[in-house]
N, C-alpha and C. Protein backbone atom coordinates (compact mmCIF):
# COMPACT_ATOMS: atom_id res chain seq x y z
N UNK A 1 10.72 16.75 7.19
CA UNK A 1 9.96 15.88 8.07
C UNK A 1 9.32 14.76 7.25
N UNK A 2 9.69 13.46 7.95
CA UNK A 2 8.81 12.36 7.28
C UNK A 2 7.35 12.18 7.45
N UNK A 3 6.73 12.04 6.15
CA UNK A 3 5.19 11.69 6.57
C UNK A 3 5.30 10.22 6.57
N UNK A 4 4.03 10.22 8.11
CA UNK A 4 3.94 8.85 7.82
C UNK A 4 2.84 8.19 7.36
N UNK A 5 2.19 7.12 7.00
CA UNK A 5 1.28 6.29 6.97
C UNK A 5 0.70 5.13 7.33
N UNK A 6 -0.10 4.92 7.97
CA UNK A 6 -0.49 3.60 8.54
C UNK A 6 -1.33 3.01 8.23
N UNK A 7 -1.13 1.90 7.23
CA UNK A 7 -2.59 1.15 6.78
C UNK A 7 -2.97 0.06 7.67
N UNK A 8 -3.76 -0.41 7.90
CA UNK A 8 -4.52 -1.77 8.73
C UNK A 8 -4.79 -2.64 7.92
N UNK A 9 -4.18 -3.39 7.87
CA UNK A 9 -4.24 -4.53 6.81
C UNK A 9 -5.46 -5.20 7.12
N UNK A 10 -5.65 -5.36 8.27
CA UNK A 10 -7.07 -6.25 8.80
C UNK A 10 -8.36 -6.11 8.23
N UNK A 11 -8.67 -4.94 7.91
CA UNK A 11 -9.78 -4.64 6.59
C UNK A 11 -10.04 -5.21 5.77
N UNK A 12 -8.87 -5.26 5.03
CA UNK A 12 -8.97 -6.37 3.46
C UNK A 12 -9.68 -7.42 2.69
N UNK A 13 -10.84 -7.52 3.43
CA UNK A 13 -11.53 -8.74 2.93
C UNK A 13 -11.91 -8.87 1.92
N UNK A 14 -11.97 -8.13 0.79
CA UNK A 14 -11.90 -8.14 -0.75
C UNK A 14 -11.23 -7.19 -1.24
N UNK A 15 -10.50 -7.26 -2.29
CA UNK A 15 -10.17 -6.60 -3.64
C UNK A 15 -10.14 -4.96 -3.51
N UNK A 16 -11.35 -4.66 -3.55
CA UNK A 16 -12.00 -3.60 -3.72
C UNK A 16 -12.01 -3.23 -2.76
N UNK A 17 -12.23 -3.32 -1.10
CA UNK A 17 -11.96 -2.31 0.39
C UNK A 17 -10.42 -2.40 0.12
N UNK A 18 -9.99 -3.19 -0.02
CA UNK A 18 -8.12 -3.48 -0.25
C UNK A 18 -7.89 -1.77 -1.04
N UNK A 19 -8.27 -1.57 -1.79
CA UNK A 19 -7.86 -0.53 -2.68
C UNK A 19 -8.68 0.69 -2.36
N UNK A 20 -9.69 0.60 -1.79
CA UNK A 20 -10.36 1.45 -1.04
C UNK A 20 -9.59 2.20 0.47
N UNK A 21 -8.88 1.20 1.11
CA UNK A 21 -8.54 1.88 2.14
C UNK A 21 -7.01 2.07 2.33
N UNK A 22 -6.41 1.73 1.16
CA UNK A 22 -4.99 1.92 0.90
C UNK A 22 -5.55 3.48 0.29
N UNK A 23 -5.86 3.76 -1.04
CA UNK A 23 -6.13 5.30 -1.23
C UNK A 23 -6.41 5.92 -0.40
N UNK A 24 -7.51 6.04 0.96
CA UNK A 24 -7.94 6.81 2.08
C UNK A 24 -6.72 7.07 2.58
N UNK A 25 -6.05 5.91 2.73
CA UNK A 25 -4.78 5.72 3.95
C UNK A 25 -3.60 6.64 3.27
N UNK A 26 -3.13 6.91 1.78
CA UNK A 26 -2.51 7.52 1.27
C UNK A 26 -2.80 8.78 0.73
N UNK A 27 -4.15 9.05 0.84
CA UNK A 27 -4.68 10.37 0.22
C UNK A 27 -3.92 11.13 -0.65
N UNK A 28 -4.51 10.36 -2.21
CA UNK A 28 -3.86 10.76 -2.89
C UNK A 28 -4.96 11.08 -4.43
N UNK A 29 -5.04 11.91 -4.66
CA UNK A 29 -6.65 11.83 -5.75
C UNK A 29 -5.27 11.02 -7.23
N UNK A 30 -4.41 10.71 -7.50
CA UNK A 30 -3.56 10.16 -8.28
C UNK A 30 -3.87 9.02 -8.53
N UNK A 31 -4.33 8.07 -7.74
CA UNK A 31 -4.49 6.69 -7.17
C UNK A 31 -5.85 6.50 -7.59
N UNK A 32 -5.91 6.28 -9.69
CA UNK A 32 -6.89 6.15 -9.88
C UNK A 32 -6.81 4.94 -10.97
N UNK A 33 -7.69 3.85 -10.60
CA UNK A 33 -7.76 2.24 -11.13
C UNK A 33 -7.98 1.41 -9.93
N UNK A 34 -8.20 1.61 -8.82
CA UNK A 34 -8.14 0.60 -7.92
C UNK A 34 -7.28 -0.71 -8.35
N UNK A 35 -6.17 -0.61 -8.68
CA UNK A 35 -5.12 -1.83 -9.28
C UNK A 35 -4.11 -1.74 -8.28
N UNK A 36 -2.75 -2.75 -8.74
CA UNK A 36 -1.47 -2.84 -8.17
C UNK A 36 -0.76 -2.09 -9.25
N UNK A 37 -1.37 -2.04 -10.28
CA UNK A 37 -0.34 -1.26 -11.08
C UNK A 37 -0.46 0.54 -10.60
N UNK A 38 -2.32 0.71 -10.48
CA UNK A 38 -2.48 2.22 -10.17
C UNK A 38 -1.58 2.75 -8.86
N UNK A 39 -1.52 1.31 -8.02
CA UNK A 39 -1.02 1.99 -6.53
C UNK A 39 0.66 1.89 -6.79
N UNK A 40 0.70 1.21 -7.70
CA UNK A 40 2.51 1.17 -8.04
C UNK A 40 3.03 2.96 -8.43
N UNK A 41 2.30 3.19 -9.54
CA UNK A 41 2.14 4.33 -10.12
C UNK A 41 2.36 5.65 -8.83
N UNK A 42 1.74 5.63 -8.13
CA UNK A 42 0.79 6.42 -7.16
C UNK A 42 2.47 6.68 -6.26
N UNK A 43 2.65 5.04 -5.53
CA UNK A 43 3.82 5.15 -4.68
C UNK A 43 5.38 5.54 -5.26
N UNK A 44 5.73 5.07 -6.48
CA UNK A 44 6.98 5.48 -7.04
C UNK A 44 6.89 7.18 -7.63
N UNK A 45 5.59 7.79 -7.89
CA UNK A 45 5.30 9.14 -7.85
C UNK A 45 5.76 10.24 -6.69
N UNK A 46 5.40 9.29 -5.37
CA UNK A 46 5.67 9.88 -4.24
C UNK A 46 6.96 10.92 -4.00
N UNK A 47 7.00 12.20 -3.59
CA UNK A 47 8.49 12.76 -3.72
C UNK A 47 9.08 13.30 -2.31
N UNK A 48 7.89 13.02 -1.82
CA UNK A 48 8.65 14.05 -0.38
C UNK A 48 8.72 12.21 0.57
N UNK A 49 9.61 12.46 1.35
CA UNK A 49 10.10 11.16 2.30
C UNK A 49 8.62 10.69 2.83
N UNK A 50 8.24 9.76 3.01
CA UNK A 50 7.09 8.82 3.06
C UNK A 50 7.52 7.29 3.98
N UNK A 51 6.89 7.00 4.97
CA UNK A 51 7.01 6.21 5.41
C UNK A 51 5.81 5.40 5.64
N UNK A 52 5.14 4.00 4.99
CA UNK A 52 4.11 3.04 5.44
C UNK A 52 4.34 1.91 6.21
N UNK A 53 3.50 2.24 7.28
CA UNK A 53 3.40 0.84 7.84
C UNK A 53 2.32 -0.01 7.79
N UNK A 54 2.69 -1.17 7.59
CA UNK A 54 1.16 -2.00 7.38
C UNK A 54 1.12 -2.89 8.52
N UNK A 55 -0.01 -2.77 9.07
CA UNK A 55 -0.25 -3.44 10.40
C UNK A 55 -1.28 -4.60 10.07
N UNK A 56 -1.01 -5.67 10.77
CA UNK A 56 -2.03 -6.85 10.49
C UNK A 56 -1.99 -7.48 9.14
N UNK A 57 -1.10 -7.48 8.64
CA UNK A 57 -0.72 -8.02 7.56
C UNK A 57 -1.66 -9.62 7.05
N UNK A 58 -1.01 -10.44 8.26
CA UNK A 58 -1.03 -11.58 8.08
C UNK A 58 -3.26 -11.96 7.92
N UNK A 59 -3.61 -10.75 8.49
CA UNK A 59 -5.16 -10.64 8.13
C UNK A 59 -5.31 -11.07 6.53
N UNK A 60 -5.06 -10.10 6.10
CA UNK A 60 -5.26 -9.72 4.61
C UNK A 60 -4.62 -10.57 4.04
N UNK A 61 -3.88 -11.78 4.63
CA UNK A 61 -3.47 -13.03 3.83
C UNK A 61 -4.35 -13.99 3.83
N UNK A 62 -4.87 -13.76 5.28
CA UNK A 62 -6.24 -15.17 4.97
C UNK A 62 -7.21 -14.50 4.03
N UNK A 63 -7.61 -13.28 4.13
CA UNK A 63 -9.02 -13.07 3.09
C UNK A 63 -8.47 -12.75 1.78
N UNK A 64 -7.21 -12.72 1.62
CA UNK A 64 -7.23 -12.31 0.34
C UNK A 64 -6.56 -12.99 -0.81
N UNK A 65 -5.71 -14.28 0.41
CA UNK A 65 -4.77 -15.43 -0.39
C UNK A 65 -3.63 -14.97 -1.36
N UNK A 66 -3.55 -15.12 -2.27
CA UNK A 66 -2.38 -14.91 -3.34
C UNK A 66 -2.12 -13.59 -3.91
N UNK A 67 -3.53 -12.85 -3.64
CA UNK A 67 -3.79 -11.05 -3.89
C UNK A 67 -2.69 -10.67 -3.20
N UNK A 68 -3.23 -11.05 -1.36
CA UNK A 68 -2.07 -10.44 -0.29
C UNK A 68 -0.59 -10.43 -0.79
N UNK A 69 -0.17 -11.47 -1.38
CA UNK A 69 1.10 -11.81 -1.86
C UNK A 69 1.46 -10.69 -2.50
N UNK A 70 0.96 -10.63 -3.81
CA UNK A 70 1.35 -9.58 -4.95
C UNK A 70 1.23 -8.28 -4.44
N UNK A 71 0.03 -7.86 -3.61
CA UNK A 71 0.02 -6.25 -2.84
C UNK A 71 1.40 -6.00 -2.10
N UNK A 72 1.67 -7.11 -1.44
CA UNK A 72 3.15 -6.90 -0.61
C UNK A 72 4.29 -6.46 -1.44
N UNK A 73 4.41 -7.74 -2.62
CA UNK A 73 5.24 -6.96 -3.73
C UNK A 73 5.25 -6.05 -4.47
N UNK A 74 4.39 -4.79 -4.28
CA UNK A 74 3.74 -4.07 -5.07
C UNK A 74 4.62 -3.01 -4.17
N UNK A 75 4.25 -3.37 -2.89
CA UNK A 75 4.86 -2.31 -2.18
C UNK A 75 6.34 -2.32 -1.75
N UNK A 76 6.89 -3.15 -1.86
CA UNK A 76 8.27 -3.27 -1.62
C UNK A 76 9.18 -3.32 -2.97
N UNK A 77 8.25 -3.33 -4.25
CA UNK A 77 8.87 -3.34 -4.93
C UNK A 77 9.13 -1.27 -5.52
N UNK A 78 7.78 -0.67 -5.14
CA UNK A 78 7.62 0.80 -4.83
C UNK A 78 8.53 1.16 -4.26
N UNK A 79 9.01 0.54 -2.89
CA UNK A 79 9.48 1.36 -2.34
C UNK A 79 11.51 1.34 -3.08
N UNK A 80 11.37 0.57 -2.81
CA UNK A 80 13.10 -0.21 -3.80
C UNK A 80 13.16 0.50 -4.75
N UNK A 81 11.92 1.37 -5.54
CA UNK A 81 11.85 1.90 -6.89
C UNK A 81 12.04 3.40 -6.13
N UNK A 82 11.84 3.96 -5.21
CA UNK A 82 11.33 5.40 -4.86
C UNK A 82 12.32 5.42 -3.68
N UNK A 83 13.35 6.17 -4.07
CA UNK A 83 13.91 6.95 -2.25
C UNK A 83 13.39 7.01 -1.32
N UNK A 84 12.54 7.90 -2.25
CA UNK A 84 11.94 8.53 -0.58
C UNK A 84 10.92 8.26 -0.03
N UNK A 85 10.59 6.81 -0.32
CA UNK A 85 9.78 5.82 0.17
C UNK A 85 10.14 4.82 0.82
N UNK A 86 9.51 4.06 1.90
CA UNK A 86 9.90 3.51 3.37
C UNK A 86 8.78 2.28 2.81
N UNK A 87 8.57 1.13 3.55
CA UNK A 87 7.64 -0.03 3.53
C UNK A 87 7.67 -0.32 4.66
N UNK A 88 7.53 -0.48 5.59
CA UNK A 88 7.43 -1.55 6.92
C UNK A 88 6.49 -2.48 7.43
N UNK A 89 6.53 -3.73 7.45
CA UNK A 89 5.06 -4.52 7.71
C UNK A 89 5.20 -4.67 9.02
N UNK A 90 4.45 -4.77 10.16
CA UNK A 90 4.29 -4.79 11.08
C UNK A 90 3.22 -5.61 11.83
């Protein structure tokens, strides 16, 4: 069975809730640096089938500008790295 996950991108208004509610959303005590590298780490770790969706994306582009950018690639580049990992923006 796939787990899934659903983050709300709409939150994001700094850095720090950004990485705050991606860990909640992934519950994972692994997911330690609040970084793109820690959450890189965290998601290519992942072993059992995993599916994220990120909702409201385009939120977390106005508050977060060029961050939003690189988080996206963070995660699609995770998932491209990990089988049994899914990305979906929504």
């Amino acid at each position: 069975m796939q787990k899934k996950i659903l983050i709300d991108a709409s939150s994001f208004m700094d850095v720090k809730e950004t990485h705050a509610a991606i860990k909640a959303a992934i519950g994972s005590e692994d997911y330690v640096g609040s970084n793109l590298d820690a959450l890189h780490d965290v998601l290519t770790g992942i072993g059992r089938r995993t599916r994220i969706t990120v909702v409201n994306y385009r939120k977390a582009e106005e508050y977060l500008g060029e961050y939003a950018e690189k988080l996206a690639f963070v995660l699609a580049v995770s998932a491209s790295s990990n089988p049994f990992l899914s990305v979906v923006f929504e």
